[in-house]
Protein backbone atom coordinates (compact mmCIF):
# COMPACT_ATOMS: atom_id res chain seq x y z
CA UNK A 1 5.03 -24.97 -47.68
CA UNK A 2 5.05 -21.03 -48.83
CA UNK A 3 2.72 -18.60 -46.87
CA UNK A 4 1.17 -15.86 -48.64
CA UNK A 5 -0.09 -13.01 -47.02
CA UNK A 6 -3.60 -11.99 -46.85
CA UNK A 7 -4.58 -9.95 -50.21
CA UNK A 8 -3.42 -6.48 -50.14
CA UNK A 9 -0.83 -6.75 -47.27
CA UNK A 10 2.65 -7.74 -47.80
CA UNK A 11 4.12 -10.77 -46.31
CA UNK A 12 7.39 -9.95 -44.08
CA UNK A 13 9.46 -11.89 -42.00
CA UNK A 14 11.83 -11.23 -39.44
CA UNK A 15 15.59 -11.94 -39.75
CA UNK A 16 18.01 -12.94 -37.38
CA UNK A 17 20.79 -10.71 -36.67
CA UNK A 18 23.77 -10.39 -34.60
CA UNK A 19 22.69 -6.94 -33.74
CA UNK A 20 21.61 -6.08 -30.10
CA UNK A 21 18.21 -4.65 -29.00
CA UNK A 22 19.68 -1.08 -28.26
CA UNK A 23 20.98 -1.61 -31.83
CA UNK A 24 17.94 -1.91 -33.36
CA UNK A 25 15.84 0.04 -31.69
CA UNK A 26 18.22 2.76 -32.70
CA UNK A 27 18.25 1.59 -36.43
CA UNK A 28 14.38 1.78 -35.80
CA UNK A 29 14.38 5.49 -34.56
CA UNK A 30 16.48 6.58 -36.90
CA UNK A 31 14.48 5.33 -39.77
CA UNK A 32 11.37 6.94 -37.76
CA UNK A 33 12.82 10.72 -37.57
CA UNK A 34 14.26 10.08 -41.35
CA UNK A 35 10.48 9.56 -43.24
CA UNK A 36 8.35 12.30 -42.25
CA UNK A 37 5.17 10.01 -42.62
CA UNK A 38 6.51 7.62 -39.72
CA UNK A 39 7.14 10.66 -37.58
CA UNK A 40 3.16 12.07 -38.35
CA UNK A 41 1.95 8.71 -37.63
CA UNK A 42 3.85 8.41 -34.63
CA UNK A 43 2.56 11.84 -33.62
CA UNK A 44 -0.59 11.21 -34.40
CA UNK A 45 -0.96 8.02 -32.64
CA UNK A 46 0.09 9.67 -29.19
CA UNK A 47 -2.06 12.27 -29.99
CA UNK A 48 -5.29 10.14 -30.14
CA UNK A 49 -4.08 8.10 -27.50
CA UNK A 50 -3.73 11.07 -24.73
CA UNK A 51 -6.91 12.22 -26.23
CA UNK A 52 -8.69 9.43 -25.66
CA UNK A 53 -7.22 8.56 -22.25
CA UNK A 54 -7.64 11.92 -20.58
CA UNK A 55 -8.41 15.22 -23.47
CA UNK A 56 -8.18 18.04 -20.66
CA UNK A 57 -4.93 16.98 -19.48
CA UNK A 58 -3.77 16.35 -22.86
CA UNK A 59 -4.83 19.92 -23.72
CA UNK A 60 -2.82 21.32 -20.85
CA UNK A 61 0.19 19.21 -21.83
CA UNK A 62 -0.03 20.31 -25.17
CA UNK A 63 -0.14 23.43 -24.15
CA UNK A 64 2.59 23.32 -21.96
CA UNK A 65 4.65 22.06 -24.81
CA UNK A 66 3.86 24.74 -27.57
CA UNK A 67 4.77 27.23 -25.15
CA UNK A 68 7.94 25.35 -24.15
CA UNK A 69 7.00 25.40 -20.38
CA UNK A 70 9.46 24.14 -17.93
CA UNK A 71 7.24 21.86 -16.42
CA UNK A 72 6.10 20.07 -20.06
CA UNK A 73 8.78 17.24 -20.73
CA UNK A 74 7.88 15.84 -16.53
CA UNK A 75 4.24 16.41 -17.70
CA UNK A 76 3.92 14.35 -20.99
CA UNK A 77 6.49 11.60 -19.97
CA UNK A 78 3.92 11.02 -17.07
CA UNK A 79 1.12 11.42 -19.53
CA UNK A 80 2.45 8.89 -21.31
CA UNK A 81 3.29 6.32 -18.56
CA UNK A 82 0.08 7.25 -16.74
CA UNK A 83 -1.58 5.73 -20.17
CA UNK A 84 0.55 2.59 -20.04
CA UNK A 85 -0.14 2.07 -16.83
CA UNK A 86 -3.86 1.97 -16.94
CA UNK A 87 -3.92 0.46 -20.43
CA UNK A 88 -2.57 -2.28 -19.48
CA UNK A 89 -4.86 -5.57 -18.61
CA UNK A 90 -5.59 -5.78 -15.20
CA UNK A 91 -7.65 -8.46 -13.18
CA UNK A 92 -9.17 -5.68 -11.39
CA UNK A 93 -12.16 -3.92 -13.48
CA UNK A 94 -11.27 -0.81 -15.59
CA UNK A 95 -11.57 2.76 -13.54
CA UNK A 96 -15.16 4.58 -13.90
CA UNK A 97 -12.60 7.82 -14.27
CA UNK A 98 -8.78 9.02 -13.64
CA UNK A 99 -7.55 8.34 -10.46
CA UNK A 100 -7.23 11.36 -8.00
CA UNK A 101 -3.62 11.76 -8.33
CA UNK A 102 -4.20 12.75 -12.42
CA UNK A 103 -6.77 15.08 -10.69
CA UNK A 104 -4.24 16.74 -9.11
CA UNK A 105 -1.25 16.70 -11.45
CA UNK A 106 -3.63 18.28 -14.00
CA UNK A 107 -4.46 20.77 -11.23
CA UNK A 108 -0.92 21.58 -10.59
CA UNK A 109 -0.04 21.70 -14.09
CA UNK A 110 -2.60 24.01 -14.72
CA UNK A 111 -1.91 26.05 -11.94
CA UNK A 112 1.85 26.51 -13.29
CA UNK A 113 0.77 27.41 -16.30
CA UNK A 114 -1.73 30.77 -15.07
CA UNK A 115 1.76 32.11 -13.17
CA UNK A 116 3.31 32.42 -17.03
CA UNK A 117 5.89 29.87 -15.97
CA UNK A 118 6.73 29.04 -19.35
CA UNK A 119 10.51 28.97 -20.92
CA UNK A 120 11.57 30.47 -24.13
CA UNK A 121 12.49 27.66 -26.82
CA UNK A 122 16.69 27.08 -26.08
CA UNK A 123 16.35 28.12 -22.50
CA UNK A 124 16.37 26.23 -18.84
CA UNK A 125 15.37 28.98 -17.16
CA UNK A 126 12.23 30.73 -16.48
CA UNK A 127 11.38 34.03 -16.60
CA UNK A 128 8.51 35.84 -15.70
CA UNK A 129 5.67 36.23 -17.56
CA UNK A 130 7.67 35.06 -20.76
């Protein structure tokens, strides 16, 4: 029996390889960074997604990261896991708002940010007001 895929949508099929996970996930990511569309839709689908889960601290982060702050890679990777975490299914019923603890990392992170803690693209180190 032949399956055909729903009209307008192309049928595809997995293949088996020898390869190993790490393999193709980098096979993956390097197709990614090489087509500029994957990359903006990549971008813009974390975008939306830290939007939706939590747009002040996404501003901050944001933030943060145009101005290459020291503190910006710590923030979004726990952006980022702080939206797995509560986006995935729990038995317990969804949160009426961020836990206290995003409260405060948002707090801190914005704090950081008013001292002009922020690191010149290239560099580790801070310095002041730069």
């Amino acid at each position: 029996m032949t399956e055909t895929a729903p009209a307008g949508k192309t049928a595809l099929r997995a293949s088996r390889t020898s390869l190993t996970k790490d393999q193709v996930f980098r096979l993956w990511r390097a197709a990614i960074k090489d087509d500029d569309r994957f990359v903006d839709a990549v971008i813009q689908k974390v975008h939306d997604d830290m939007i939706a889960f939590d747009s002040e601290r996404a501003e901050i982060v944001i933030d943060l990261m145009v101005r290459r702050h020291k503190i910006a890679g710590n923030e979004f990777r726990a952006l980022l896991s702080d939206i797995q975490e509560f986006s995935t299914p729990t038995i317990a019923p969804p949160l009426a708002s961020p836990p206290a603890r995003l409260e405060q990392r948002s707090a801190k992170a914005i704090a950081a940010a008013s001292w002009g803690n922020s690191v010149p693209c290239g560099s580790s180190t801070s310095t002041p007001g730069h």
